[in-house]
PDB file of N, CA and C in Angstrom:
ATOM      1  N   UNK A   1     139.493 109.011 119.027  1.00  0.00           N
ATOM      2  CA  UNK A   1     138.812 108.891 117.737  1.00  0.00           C
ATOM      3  C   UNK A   1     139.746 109.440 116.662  1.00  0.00           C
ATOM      4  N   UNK A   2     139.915 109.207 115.465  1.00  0.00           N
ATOM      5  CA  UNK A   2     140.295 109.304 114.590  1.00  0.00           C
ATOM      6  C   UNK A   2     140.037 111.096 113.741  1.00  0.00           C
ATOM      7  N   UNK A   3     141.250 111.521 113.216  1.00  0.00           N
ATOM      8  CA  UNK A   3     140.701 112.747 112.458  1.00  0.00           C
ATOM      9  C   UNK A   3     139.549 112.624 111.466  1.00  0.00           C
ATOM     10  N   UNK A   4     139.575 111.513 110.543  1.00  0.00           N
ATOM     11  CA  UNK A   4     138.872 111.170 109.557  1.00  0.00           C
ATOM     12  C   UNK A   4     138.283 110.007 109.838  1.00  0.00           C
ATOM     13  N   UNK A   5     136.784 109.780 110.126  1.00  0.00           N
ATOM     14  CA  UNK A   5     136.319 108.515 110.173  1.00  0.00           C
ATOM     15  C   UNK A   5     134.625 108.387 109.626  1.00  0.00           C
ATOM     16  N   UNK A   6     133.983 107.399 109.666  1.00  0.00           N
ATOM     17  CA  UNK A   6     133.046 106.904 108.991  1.00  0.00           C
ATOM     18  C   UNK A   6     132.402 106.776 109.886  1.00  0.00           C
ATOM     19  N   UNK A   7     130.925 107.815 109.915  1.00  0.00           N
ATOM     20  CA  UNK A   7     129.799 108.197 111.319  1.00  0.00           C
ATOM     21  C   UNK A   7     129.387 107.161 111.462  1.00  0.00           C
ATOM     22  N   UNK A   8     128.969 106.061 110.477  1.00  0.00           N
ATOM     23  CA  UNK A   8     127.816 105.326 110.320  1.00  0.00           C
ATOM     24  C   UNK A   8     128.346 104.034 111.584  1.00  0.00           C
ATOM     25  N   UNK A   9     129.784 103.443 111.268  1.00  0.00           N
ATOM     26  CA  UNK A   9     130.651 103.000 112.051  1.00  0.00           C
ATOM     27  C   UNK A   9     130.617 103.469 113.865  1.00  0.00           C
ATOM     28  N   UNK A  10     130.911 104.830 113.756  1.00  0.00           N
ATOM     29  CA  UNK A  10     131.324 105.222 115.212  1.00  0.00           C
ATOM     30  C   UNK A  10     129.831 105.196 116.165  1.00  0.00           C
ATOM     31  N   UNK A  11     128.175 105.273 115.206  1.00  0.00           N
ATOM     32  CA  UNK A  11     127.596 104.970 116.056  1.00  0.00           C
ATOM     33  C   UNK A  11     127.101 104.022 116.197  1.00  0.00           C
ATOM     34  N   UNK A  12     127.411 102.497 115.220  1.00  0.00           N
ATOM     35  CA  UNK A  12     127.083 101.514 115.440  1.00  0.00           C
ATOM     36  C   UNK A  12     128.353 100.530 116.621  1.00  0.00           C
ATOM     37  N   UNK A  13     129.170 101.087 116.531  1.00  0.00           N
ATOM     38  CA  UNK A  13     130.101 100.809 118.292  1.00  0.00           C
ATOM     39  C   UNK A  13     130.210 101.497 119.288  1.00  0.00           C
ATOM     40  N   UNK A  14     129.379 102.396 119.206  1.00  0.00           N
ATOM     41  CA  UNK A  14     128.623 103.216 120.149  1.00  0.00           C
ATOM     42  C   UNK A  14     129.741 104.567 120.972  1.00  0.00           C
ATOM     43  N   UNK A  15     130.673 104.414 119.524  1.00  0.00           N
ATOM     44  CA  UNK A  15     131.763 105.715 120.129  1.00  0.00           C
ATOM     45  C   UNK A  15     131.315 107.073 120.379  1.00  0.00           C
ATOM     46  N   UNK A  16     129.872 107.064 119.782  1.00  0.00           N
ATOM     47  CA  UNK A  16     129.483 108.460 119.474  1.00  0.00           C
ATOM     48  C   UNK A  16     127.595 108.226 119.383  1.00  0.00           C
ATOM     49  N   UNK A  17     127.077 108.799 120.035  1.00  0.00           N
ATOM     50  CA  UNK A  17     125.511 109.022 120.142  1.00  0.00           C
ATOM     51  C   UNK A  17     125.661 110.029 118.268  1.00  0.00           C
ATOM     52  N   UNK A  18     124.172 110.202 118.425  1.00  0.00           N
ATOM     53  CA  UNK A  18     123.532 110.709 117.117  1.00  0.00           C
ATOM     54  C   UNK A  18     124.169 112.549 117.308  1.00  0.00           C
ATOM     55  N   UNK A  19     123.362 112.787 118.367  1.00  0.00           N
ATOM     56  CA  UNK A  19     123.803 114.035 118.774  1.00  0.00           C
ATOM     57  C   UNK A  19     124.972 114.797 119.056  1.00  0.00           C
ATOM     58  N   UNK A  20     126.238 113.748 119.565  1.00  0.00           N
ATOM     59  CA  UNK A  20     127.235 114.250 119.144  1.00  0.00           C
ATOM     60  C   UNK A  20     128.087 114.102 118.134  1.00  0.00           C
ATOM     61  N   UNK A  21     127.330 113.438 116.811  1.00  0.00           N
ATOM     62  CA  UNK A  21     128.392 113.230 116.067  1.00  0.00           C
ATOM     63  C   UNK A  21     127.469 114.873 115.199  1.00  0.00           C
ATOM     64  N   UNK A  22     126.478 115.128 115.327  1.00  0.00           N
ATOM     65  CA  UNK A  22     126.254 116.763 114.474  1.00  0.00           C
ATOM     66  C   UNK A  22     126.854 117.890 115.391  1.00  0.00           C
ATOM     67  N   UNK A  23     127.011 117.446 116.733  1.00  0.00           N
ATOM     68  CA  UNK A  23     127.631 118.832 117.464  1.00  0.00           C
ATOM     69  C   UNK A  23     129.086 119.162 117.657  1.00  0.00           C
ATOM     70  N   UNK A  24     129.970 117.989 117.221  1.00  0.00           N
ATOM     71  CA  UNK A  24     131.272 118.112 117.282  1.00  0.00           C
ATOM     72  C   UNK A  24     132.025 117.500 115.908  1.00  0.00           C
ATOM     73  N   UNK A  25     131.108 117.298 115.061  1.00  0.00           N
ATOM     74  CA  UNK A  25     132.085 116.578 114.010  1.00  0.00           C
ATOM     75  C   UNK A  25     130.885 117.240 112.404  1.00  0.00           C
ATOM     76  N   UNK A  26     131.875 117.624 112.152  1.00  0.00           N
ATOM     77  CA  UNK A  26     131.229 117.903 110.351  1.00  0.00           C
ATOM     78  C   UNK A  26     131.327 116.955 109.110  1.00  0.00           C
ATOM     79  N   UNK A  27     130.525 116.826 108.502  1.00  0.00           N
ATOM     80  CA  UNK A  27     130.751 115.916 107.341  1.00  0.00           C
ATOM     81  C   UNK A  27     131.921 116.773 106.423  1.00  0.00           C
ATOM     82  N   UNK A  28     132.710 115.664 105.883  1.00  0.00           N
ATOM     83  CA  UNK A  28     133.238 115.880 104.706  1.00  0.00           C
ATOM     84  C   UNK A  28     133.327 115.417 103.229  1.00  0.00           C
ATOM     85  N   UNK A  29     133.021 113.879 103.619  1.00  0.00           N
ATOM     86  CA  UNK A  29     132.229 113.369 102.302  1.00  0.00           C
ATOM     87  C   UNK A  29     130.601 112.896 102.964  1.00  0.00           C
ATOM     88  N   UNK A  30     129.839 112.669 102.197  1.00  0.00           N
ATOM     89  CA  UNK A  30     129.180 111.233 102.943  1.00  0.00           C
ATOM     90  C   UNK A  30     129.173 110.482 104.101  1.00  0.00           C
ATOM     91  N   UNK A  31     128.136 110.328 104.803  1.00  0.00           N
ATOM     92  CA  UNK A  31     129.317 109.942 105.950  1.00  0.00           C
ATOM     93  C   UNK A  31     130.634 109.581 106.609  1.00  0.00           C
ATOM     94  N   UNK A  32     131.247 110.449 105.852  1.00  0.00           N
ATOM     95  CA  UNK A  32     132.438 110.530 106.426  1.00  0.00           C
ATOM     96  C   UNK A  32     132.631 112.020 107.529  1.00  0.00           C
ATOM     97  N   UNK A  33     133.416 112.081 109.071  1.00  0.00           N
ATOM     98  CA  UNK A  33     133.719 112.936 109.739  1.00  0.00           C
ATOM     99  C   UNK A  33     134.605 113.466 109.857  1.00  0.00           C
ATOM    100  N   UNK A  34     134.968 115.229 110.376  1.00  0.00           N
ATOM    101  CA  UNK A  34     135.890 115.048 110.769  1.00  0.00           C
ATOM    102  C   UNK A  34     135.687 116.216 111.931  1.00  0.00           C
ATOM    103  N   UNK A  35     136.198 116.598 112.941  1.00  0.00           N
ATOM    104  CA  UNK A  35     136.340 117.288 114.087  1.00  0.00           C
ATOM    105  C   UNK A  35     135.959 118.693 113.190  1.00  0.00           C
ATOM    106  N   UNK A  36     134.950 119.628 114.005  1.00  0.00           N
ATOM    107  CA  UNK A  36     134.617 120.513 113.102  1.00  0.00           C
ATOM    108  C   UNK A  36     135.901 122.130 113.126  1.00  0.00           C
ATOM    109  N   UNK A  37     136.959 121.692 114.101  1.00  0.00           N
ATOM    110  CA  UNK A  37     137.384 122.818 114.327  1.00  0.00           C
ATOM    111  C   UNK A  37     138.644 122.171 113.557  1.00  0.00           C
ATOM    112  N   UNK A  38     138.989 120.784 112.803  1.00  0.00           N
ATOM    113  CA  UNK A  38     140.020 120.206 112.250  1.00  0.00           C
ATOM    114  C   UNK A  38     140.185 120.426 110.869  1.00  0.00           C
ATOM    115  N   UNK A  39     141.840 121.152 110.469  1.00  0.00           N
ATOM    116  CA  UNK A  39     141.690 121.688 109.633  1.00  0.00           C
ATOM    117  C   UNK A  39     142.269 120.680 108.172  1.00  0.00           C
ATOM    118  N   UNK A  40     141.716 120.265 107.195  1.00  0.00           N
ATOM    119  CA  UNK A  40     142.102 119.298 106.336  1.00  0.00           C
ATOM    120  C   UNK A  40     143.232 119.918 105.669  1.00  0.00           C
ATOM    121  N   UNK A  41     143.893 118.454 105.247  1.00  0.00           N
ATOM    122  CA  UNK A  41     145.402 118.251 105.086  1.00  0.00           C
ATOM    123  C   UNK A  41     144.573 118.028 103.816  1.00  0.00           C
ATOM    124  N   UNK A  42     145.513 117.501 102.701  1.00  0.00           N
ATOM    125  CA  UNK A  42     145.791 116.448 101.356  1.00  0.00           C
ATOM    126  C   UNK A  42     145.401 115.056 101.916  1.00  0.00           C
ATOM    127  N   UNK A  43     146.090 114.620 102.758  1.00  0.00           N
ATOM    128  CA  UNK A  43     145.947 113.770 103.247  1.00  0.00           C
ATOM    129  C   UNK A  43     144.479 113.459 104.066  1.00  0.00           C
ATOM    130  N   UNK A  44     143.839 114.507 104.660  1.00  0.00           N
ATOM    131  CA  UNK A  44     142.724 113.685 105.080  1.00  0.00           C
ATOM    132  C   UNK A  44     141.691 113.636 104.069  1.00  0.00           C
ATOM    133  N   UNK A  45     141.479 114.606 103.401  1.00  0.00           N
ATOM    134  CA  UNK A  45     140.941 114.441 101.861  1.00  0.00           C
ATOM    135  C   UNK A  45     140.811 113.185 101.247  1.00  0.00           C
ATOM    136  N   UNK A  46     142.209 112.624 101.173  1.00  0.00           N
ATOM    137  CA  UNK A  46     142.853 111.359 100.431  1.00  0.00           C
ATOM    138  C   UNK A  46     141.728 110.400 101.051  1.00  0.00           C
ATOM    139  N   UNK A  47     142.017 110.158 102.316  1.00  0.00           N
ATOM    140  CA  UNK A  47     141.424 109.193 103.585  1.00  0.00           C
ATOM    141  C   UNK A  47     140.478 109.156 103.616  1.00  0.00           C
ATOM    142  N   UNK A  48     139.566 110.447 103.602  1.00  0.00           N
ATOM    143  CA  UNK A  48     137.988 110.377 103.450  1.00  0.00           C
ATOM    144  C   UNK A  48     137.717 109.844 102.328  1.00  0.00           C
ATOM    145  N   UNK A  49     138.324 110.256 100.849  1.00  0.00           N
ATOM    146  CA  UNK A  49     137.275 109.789  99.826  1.00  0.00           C
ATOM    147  C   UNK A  49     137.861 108.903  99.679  1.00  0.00           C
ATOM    148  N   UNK A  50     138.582 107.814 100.335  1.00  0.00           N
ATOM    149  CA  UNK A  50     139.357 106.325 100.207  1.00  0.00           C
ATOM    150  C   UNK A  50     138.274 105.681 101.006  1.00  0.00           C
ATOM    151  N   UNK A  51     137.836 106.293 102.363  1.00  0.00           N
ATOM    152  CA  UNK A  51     136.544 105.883 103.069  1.00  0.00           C
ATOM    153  C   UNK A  51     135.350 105.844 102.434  1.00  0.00           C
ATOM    154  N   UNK A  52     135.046 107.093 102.253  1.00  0.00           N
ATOM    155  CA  UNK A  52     133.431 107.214 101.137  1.00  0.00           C
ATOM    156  C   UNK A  52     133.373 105.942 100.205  1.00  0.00           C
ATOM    157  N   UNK A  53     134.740 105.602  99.555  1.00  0.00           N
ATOM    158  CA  UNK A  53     134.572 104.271  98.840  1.00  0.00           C
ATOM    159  C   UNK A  53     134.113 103.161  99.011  1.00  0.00           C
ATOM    160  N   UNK A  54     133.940 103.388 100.309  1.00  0.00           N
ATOM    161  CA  UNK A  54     134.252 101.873 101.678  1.00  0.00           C
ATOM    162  C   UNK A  54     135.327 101.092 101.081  1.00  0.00           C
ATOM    163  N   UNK A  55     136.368 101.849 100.984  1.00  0.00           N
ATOM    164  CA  UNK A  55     137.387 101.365 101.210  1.00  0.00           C
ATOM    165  C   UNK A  55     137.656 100.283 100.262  1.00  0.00           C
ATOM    166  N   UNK A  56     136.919 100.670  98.764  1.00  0.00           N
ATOM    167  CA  UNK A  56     137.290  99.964  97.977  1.00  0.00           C
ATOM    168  C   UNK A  56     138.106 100.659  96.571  1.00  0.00           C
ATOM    169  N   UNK A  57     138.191 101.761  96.422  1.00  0.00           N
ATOM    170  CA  UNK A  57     138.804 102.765  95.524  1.00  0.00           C
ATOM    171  C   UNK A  57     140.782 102.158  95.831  1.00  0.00           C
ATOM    172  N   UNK A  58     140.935 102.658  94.984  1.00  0.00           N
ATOM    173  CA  UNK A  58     142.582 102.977  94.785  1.00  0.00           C
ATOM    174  C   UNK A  58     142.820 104.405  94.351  1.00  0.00           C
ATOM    175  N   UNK A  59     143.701 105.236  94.828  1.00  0.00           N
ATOM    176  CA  UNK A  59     143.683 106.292  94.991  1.00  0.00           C
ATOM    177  C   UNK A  59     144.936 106.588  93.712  1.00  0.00           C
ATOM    178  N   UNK A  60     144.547 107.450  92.950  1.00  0.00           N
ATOM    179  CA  UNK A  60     145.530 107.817  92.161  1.00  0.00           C
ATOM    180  C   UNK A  60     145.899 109.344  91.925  1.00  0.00           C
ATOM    181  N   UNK A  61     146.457 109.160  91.178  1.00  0.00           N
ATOM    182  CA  UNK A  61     147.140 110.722  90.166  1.00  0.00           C
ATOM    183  C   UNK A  61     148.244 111.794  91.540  1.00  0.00           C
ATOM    184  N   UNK A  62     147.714 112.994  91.316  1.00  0.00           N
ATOM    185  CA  UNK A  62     148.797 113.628  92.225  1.00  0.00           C
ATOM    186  C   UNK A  62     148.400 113.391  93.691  1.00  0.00           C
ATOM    187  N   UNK A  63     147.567 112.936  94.448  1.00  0.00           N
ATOM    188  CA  UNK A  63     147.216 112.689  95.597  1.00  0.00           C
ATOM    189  C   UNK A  63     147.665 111.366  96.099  1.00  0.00           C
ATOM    190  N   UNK A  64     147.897 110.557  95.041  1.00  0.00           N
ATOM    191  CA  UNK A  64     148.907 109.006  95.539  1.00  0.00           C
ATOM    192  C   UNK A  64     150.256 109.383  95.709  1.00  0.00           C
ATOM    193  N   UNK A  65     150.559 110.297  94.417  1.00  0.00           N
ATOM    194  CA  UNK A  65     152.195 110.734  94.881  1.00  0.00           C
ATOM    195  C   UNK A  65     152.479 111.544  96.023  1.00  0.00           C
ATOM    196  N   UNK A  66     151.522 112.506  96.358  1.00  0.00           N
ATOM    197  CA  UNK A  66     151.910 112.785  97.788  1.00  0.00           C
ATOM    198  C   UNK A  66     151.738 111.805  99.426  1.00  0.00           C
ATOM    199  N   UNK A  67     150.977 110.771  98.991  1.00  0.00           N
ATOM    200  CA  UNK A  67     150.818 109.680  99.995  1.00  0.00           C
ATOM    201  C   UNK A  67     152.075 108.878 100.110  1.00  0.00           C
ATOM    202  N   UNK A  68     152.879 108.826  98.598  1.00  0.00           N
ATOM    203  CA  UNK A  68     154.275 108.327  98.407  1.00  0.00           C
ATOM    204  C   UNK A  68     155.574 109.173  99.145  1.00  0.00           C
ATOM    205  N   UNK A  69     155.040 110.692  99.477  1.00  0.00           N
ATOM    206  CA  UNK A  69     156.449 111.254  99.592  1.00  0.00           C
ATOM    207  C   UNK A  69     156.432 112.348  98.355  1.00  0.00           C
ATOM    208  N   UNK A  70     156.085 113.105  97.586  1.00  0.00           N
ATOM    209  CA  UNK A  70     155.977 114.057  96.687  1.00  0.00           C
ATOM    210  C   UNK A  70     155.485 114.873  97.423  1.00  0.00           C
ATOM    211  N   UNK A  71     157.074 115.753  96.947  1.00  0.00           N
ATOM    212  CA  UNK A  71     156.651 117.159  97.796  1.00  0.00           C
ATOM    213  C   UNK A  71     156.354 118.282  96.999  1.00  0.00           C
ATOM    214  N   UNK A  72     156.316 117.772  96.102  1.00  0.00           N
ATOM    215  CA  UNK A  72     155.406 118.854  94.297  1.00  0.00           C
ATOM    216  C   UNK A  72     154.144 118.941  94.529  1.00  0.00           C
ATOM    217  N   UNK A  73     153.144 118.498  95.578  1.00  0.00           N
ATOM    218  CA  UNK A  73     152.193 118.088  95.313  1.00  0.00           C
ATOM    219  C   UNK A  73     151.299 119.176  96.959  1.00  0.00           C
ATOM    220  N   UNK A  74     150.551 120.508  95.731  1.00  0.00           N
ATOM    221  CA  UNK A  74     149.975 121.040  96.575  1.00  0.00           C
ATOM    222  C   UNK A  74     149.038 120.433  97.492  1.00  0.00           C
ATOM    223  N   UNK A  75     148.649 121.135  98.588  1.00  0.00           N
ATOM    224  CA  UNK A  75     147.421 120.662  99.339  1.00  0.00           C
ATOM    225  C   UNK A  75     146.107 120.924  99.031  1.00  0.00           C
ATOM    226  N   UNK A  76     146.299 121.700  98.142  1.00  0.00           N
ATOM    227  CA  UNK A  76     144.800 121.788  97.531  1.00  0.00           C
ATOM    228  C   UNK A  76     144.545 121.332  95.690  1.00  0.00           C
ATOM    229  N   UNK A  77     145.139 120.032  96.062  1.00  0.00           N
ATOM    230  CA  UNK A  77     145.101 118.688  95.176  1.00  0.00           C
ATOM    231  C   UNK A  77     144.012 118.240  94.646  1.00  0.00           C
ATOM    232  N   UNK A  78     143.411 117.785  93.617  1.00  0.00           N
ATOM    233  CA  UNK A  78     142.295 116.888  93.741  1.00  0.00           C
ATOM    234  C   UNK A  78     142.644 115.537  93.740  1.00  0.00           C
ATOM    235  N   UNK A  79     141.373 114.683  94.875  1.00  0.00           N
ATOM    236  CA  UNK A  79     141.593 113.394  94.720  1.00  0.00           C
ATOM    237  C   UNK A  79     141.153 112.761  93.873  1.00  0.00           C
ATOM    238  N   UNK A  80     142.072 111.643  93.041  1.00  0.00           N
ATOM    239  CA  UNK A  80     141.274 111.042  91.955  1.00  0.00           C
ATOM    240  C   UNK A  80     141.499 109.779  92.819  1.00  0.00           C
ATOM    241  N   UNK A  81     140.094 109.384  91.994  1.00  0.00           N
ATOM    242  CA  UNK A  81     139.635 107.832  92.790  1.00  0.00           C
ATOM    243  C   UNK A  81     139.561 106.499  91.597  1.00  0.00           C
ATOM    244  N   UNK A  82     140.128 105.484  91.801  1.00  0.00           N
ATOM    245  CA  UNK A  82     139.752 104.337  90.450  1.00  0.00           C
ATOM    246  C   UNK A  82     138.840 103.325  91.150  1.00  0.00           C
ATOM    247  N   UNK A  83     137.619 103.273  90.649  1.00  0.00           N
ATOM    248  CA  UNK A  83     136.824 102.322  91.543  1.00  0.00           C
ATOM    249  C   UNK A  83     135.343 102.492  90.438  1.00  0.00           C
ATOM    250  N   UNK A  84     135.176 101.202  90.377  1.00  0.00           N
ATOM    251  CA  UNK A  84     134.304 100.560  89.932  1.00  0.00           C
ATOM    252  C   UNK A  84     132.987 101.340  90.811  1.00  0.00           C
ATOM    253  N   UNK A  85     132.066 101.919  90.846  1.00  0.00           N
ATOM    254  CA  UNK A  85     130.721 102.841  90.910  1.00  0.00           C
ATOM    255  C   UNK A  85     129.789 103.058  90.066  1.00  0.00           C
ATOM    256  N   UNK A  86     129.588 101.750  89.349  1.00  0.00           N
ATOM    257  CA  UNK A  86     128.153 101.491  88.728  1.00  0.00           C
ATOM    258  C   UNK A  86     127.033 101.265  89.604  1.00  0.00           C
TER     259      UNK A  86
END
């Protein structure tokens, strides 16, 4: 399974019952998961709220440049998101 993934997904392909996705995995956005003992990067941050979008956002500002290779770019970043959410 994935560090960062989308609950709603893992129990509709049956990777994960109800019960273990609250006993081994914590939310981080919205249904989004991640291993509760897994410690977030920039990057899984990025991934989750690129997920929470369903994956329709474009990810910008200092959190795209570190997805580019910017190594200016602390880990405790905020993600900015461009996406239409009316």
């Amino acid at each position: 399974m994935a560090e960062i993934f989308i609950g709603s997904e893992a129990l509709a392909h049956g990777k994960l019952t109800e019960f273990g996705l609250r006993r081994r995995y914590r939310a981080v956005y919205p249904d989004v998961y991640t291993p509760k003992r897994h410690e977030l990067s920039l990057r899984d941050r990025t991934v989750g709220a690129w997920l929470w979008s369903r994956r329709r956002a474009v990810i910008a500002g200092a959190a795209a440049s570190a997805l580019h290779g910017a190594g200016w770019v602390g880990h405790d970043s905020a993600v900015e998101l461009i996406w239409a959410n009316t």
